[in-house]
C-alpha atoms as a PDB file:
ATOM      1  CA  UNK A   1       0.000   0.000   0.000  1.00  0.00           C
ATOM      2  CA  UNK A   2       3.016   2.680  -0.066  1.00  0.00           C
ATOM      3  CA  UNK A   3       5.174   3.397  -2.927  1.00  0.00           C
ATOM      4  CA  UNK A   4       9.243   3.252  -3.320  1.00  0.00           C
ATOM      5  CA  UNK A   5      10.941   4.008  -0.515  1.00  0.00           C
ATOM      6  CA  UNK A   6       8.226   4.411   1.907  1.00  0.00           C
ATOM      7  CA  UNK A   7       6.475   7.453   0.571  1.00  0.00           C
ATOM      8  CA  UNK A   8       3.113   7.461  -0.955  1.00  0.00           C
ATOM      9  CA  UNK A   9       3.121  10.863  -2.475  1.00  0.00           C
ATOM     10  CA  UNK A  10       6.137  10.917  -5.083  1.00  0.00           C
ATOM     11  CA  UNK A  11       7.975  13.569  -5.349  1.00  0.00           C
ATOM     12  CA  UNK A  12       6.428  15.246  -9.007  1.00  0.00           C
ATOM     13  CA  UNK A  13       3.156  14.692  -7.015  1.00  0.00           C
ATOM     14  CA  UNK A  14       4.515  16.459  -3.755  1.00  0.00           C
ATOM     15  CA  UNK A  15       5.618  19.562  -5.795  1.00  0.00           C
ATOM     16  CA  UNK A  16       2.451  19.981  -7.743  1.00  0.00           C
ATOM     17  CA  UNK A  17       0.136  19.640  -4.492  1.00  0.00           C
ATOM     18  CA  UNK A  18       3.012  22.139  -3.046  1.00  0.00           C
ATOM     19  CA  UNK A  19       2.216  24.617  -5.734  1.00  0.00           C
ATOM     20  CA  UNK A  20      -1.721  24.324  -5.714  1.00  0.00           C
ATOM     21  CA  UNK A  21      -1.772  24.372  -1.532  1.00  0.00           C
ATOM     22  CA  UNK A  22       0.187  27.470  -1.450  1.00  0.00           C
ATOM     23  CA  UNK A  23      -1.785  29.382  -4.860  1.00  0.00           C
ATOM     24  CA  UNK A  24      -5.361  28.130  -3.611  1.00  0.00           C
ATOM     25  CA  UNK A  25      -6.038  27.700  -0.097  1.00  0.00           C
ATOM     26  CA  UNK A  26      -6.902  30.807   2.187  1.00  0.00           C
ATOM     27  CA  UNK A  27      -7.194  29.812   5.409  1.00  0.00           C
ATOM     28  CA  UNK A  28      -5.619  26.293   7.295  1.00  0.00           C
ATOM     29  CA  UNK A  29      -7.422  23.375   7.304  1.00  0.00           C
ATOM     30  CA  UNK A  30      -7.646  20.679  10.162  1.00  0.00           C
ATOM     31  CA  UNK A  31      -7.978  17.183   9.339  1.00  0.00           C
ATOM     32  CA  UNK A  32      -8.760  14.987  11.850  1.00  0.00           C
ATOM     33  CA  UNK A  33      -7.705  10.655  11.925  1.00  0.00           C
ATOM     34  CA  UNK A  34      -9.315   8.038  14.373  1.00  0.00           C
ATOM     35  CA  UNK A  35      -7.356   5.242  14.650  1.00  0.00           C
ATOM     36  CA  UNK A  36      -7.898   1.905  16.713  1.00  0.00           C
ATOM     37  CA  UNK A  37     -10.586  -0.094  16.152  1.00  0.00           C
ATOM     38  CA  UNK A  38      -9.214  -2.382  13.357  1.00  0.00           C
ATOM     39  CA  UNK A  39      -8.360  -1.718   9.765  1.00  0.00           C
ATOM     40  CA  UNK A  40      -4.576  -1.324  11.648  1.00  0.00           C
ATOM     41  CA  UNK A  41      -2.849  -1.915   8.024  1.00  0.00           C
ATOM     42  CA  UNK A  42      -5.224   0.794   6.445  1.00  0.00           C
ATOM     43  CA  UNK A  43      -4.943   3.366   9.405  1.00  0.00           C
ATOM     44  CA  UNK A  44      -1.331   3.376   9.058  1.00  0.00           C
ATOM     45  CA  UNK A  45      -1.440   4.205   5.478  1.00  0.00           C
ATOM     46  CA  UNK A  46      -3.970   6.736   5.962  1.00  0.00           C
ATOM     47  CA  UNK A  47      -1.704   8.339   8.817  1.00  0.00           C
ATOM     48  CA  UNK A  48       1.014   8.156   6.841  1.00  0.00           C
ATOM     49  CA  UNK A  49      -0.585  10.055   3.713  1.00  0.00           C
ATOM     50  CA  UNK A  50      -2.256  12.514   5.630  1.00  0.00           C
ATOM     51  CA  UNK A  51       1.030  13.981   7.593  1.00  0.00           C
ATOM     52  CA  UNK A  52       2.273  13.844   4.137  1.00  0.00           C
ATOM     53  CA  UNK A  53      -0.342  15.470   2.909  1.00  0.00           C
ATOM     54  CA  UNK A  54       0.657  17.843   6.236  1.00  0.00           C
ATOM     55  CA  UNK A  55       4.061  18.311   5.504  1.00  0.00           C
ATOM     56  CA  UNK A  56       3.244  20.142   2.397  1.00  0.00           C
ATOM     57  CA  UNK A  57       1.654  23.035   3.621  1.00  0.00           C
ATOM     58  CA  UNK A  58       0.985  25.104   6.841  1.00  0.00           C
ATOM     59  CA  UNK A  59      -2.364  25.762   5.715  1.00  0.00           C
ATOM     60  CA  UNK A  60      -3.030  21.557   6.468  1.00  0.00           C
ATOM     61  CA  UNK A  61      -2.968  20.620  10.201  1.00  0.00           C
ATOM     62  CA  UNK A  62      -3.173  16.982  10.265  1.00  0.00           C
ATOM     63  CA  UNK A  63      -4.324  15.957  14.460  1.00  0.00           C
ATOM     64  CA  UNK A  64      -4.239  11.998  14.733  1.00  0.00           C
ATOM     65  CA  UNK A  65      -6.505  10.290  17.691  1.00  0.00           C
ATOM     66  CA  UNK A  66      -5.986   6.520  18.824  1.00  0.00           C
ATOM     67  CA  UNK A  67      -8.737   5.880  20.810  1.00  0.00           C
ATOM     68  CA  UNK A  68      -7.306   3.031  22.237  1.00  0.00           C
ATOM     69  CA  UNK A  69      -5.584   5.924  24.649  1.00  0.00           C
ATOM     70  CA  UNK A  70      -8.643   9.053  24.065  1.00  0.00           C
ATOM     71  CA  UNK A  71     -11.839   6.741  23.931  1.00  0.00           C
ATOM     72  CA  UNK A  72     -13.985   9.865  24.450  1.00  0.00           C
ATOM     73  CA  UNK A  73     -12.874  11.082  20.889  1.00  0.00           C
ATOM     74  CA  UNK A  74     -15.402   8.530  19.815  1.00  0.00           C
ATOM     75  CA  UNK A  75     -18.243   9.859  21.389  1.00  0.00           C
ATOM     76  CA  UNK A  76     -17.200  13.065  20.682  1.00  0.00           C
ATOM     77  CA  UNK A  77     -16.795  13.235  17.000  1.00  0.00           C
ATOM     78  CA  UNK A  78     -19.779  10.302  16.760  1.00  0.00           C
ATOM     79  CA  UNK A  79     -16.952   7.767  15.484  1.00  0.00           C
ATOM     80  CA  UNK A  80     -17.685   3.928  15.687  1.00  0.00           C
ATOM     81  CA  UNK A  81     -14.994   2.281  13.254  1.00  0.00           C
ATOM     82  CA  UNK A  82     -11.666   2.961  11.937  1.00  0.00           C
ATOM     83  CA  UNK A  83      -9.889   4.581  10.536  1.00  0.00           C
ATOM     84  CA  UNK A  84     -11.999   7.964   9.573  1.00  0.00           C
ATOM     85  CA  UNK A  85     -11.072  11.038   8.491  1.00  0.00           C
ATOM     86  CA  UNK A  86     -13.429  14.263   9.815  1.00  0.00           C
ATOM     87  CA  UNK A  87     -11.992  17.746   7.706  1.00  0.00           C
ATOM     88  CA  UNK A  88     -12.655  20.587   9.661  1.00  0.00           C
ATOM     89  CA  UNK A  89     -15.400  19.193  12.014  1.00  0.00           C
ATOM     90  CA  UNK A  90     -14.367  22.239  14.091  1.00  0.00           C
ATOM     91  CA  UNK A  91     -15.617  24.864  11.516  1.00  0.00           C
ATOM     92  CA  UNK A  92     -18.835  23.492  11.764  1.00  0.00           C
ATOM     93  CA  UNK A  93     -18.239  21.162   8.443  1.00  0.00           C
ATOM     94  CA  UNK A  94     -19.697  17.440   8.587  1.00  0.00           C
ATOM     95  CA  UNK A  95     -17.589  15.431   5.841  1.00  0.00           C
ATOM     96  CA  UNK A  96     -15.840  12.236   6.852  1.00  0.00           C
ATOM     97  CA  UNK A  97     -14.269   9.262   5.115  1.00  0.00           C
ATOM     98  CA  UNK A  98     -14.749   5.913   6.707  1.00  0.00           C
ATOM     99  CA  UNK A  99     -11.494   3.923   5.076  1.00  0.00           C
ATOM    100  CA  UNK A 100      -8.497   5.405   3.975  1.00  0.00           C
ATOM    101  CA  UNK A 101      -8.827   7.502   0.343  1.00  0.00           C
ATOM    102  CA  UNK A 102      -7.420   4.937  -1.866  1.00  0.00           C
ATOM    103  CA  UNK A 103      -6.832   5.471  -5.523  1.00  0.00           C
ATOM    104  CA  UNK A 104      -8.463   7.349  -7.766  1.00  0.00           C
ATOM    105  CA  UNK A 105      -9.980   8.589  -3.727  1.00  0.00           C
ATOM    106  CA  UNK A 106      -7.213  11.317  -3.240  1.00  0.00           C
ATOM    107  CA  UNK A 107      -7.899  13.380  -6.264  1.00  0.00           C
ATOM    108  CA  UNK A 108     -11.279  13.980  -4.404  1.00  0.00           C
ATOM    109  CA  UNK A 109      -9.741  14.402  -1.178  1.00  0.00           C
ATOM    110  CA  UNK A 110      -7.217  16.845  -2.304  1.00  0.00           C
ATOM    111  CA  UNK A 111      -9.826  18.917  -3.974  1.00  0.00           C
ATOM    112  CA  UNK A 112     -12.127  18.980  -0.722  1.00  0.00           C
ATOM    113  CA  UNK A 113      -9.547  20.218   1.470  1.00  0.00           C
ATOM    114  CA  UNK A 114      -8.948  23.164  -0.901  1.00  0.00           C
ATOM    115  CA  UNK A 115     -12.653  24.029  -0.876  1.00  0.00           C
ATOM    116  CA  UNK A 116     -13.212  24.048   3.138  1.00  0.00           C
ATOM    117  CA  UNK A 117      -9.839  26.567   3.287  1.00  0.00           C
ATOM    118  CA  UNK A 118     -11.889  28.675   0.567  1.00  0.00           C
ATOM    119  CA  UNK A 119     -15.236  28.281   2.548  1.00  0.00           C
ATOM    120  CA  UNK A 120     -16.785  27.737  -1.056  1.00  0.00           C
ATOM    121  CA  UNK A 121     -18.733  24.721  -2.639  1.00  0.00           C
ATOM    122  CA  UNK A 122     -18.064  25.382  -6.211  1.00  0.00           C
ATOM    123  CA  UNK A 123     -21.047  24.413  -7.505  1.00  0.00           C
ATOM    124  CA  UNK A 124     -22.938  26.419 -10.084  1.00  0.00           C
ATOM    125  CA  UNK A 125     -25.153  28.818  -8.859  1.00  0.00           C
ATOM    126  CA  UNK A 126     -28.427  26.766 -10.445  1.00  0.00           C
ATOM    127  CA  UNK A 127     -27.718  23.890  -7.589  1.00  0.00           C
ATOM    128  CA  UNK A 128     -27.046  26.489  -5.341  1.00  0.00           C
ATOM    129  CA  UNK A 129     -30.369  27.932  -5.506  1.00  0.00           C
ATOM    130  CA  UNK A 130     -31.610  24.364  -5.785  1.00  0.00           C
ATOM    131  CA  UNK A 131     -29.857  23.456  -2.501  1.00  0.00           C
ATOM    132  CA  UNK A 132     -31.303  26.730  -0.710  1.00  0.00           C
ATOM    133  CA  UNK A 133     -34.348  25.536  -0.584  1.00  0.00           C
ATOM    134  CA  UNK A 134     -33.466  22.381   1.701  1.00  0.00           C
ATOM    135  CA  UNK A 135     -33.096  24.774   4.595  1.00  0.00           C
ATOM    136  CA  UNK A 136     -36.928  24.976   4.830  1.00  0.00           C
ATOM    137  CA  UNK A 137     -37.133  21.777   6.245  1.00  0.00           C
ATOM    138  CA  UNK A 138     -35.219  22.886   8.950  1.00  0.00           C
ATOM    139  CA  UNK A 139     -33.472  19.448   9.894  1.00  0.00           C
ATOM    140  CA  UNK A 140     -29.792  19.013  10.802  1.00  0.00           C
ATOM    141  CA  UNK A 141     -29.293  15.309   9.953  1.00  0.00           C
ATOM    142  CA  UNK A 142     -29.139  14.491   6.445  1.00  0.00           C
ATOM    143  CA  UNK A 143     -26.940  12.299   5.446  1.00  0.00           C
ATOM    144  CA  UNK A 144     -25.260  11.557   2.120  1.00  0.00           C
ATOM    145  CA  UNK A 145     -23.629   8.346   2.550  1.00  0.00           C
ATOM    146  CA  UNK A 146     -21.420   7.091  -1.052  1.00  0.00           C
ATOM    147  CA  UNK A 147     -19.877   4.152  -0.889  1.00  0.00           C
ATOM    148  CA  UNK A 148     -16.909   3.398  -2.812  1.00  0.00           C
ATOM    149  CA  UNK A 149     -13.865   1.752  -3.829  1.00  0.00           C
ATOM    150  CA  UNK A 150      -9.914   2.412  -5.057  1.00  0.00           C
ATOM    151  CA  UNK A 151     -10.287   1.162  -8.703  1.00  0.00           C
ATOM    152  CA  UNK A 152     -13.581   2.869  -9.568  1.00  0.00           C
ATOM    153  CA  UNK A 153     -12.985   6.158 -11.579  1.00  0.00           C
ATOM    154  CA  UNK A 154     -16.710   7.282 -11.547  1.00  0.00           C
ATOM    155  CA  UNK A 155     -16.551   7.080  -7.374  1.00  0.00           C
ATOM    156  CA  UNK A 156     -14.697  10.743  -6.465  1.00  0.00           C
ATOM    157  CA  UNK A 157     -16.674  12.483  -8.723  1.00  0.00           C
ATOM    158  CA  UNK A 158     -19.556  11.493  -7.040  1.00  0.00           C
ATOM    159  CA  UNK A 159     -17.769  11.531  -3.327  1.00  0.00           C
ATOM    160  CA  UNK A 160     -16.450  15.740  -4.270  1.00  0.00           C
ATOM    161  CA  UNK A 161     -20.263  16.673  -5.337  1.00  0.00           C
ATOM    162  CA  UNK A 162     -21.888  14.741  -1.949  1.00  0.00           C
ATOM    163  CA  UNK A 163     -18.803  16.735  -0.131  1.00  0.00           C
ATOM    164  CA  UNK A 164     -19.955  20.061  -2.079  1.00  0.00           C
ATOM    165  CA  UNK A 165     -23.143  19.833  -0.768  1.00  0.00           C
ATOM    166  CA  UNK A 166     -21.624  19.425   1.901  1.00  0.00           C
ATOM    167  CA  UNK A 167     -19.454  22.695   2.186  1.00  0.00           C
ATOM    168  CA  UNK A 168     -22.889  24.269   0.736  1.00  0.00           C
ATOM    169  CA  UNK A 169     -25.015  23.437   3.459  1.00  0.00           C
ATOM    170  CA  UNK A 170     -22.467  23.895   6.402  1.00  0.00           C
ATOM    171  CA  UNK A 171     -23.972  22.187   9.411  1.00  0.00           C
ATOM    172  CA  UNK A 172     -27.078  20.576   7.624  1.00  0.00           C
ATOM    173  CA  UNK A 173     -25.827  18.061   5.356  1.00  0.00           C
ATOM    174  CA  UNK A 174     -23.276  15.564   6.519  1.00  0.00           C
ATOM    175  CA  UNK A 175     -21.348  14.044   3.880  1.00  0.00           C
ATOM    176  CA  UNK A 176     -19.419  10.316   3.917  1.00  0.00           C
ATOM    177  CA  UNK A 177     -17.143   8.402   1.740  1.00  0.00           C
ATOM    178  CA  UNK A 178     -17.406   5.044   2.721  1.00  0.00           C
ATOM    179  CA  UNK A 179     -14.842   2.436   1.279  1.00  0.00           C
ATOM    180  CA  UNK A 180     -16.847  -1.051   0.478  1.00  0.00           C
ATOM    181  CA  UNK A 181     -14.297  -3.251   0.773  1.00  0.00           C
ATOM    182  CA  UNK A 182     -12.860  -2.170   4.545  1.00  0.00           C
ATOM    183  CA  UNK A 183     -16.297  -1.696   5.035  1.00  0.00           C
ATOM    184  CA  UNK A 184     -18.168  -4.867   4.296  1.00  0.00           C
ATOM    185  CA  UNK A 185     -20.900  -5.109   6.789  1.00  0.00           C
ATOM    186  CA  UNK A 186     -21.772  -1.492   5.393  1.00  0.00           C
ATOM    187  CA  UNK A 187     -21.862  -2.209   2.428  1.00  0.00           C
ATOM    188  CA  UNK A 188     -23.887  -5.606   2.606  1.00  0.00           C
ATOM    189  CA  UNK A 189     -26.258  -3.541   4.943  1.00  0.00           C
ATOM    190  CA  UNK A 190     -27.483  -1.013   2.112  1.00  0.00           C
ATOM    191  CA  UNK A 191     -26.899  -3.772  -0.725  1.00  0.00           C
ATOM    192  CA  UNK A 192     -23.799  -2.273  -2.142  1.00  0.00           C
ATOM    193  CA  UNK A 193     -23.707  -3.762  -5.478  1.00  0.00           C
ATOM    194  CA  UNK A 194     -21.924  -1.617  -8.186  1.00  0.00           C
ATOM    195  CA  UNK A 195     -20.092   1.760  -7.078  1.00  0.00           C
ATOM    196  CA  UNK A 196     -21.011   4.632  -6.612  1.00  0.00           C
ATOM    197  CA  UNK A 197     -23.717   3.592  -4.974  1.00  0.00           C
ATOM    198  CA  UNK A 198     -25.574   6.753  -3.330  1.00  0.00           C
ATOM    199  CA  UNK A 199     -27.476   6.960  -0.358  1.00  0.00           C
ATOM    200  CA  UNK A 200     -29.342   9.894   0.901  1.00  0.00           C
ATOM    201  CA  UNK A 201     -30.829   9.371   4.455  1.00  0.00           C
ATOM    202  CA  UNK A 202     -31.743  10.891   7.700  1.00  0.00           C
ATOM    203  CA  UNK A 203     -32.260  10.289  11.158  1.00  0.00           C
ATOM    204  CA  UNK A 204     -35.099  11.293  13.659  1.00  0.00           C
ATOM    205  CA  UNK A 205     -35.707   9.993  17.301  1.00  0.00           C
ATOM    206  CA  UNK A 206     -32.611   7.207  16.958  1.00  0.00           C
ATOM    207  CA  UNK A 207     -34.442   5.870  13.813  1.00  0.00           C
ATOM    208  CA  UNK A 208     -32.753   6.017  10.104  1.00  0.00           C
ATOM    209  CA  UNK A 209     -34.646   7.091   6.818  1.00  0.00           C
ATOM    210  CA  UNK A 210     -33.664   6.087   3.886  1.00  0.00           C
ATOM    211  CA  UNK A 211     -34.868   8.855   1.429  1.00  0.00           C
ATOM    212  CA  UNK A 212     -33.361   8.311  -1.834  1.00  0.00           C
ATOM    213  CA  UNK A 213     -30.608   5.568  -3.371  1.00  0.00           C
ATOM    214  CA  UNK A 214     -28.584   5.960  -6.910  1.00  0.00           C
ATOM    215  CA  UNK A 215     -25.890   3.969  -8.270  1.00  0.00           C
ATOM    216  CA  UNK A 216     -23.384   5.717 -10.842  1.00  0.00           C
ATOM    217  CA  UNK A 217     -21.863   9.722 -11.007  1.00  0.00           C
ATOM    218  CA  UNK A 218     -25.385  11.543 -10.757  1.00  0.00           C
ATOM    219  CA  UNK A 219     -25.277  15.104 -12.920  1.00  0.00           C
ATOM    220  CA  UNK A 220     -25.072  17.688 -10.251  1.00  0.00           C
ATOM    221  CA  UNK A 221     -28.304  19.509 -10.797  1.00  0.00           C
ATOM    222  CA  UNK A 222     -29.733  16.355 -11.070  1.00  0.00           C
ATOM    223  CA  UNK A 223     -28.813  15.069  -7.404  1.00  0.00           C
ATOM    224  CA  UNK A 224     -29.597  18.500  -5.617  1.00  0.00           C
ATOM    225  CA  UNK A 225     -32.769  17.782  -7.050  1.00  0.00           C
ATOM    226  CA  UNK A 226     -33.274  14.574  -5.952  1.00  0.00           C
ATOM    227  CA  UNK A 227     -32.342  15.589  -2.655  1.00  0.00           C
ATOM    228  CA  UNK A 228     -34.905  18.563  -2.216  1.00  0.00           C
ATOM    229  CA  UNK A 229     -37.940  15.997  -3.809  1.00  0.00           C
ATOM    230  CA  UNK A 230     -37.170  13.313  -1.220  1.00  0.00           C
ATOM    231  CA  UNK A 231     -37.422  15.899   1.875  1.00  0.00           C
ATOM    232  CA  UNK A 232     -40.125  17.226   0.045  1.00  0.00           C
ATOM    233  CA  UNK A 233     -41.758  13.716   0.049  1.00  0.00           C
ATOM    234  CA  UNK A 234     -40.914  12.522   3.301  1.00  0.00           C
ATOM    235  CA  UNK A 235     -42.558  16.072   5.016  1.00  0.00           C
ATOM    236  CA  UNK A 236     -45.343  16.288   2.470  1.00  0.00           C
ATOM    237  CA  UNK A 237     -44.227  19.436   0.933  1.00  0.00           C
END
């Protein structure tokens, strides 16, 4: 799982991240890794991309958590397997990836942590106005759950525009990345089949919703408005 030499992140790789960290982010970044329930071999990748990841720029502040020794981080950040990655839970932003960003993963990744230090979606402003309208329903636990794996090259697509809405709807919409194959009993619970597969959900009173389900990259007008028509369904609106 690590390239020549020990490093993951080459060194034509490091200097172009280098280059785009230091032109395009604005403000730091804090990305947080739970470690120590299992998945050992894919937690120490993960730690070991992310404080390279770190090491690139001061604008990336990489804070890892084994909670073997700080159990109350699980309970904290709402955390019950390992690894997963929170970015900037502290800013109020609810995007997480349950398994380490594999493959064609980190393109994704890379491009979500220089959206939170911009404190901008980039979507267009159609699915922006689209999006607006899911503050009406005035519920702060929707989740966008995509599950995913290293070899698919459809999956970040997907994984960025659930993370957009994301960054869009600070606080509202929680966004996760969820890799099938360290995450089998996930996966076999919503009846992963082909990748992306796309879950929108939410949970009231301890009980979960499943509102909507898509396999494949959904257009991103499209999904906003899939999103809106299931709330819209579910509260008769």
């Amino acid at each position: 799982m690590s390239s020549k030499g020990g490093r993951i992140i080459d060194e034509q790789t490091a200097a172009q991240l280098r280059a785009r960290f230091e032109s395009e982010m604005v403000r730091p970044v804090e990305i947080l890794l739970l470690k120590g329930l299992g998945n050992e071999e894919y937690s120490e990748w993960t730690e070991s991309l992310l404080l390279e990841l770190g090491s690139l720029s001061d604008m990336i502040e990489v804070r890892v958590i084994d909670v073997k020794i700080d159990p109350e981080a699980l309970e904290e950040f709402n955390v019950t397997r390992t690894p997963t990655i929170l970015l900037d839970p502290r800013k109020g932003y609810k995007i997480r990836y349950m398994g380490a960003p594999l493959g064609y993963e980190a393109w994704a990744f890379v491009e979500t942590i220089i959206l939170l230090s911009r404190d901008e979606s980039g979507l267009s402003e159609r699915t922006k106005e689209i999006l607006g309208s899911v503050r009406q329903f005035d519920h702060k636990d929707i989740h966008i759950m995509t599950f995913v794996t290293p070899t698919c090259p459809y999956c970040p697509y997907q994984v960025l525009l659930a993370n957009k809405f994301a960054i869009e709807l600070k606080g509202i919409i929680e966004a996760d990345c969820i890799e099938a194959y360290e995450n089998p009993d996930l996966a076999d619970s919503y009846q992963v089949s082909a990748v992306p597969h796309n879950v929108i959900l939410m949970r009231e009173d301890g009980n979960e919703v499943i509102l909507d389900t898509s396999v494949g990259s959904q257009p991103e007008e499209k999904y906003a408005m899939d999103l809106v028509r299931s709330l819209r369904s579910k509260h008769g609106k």
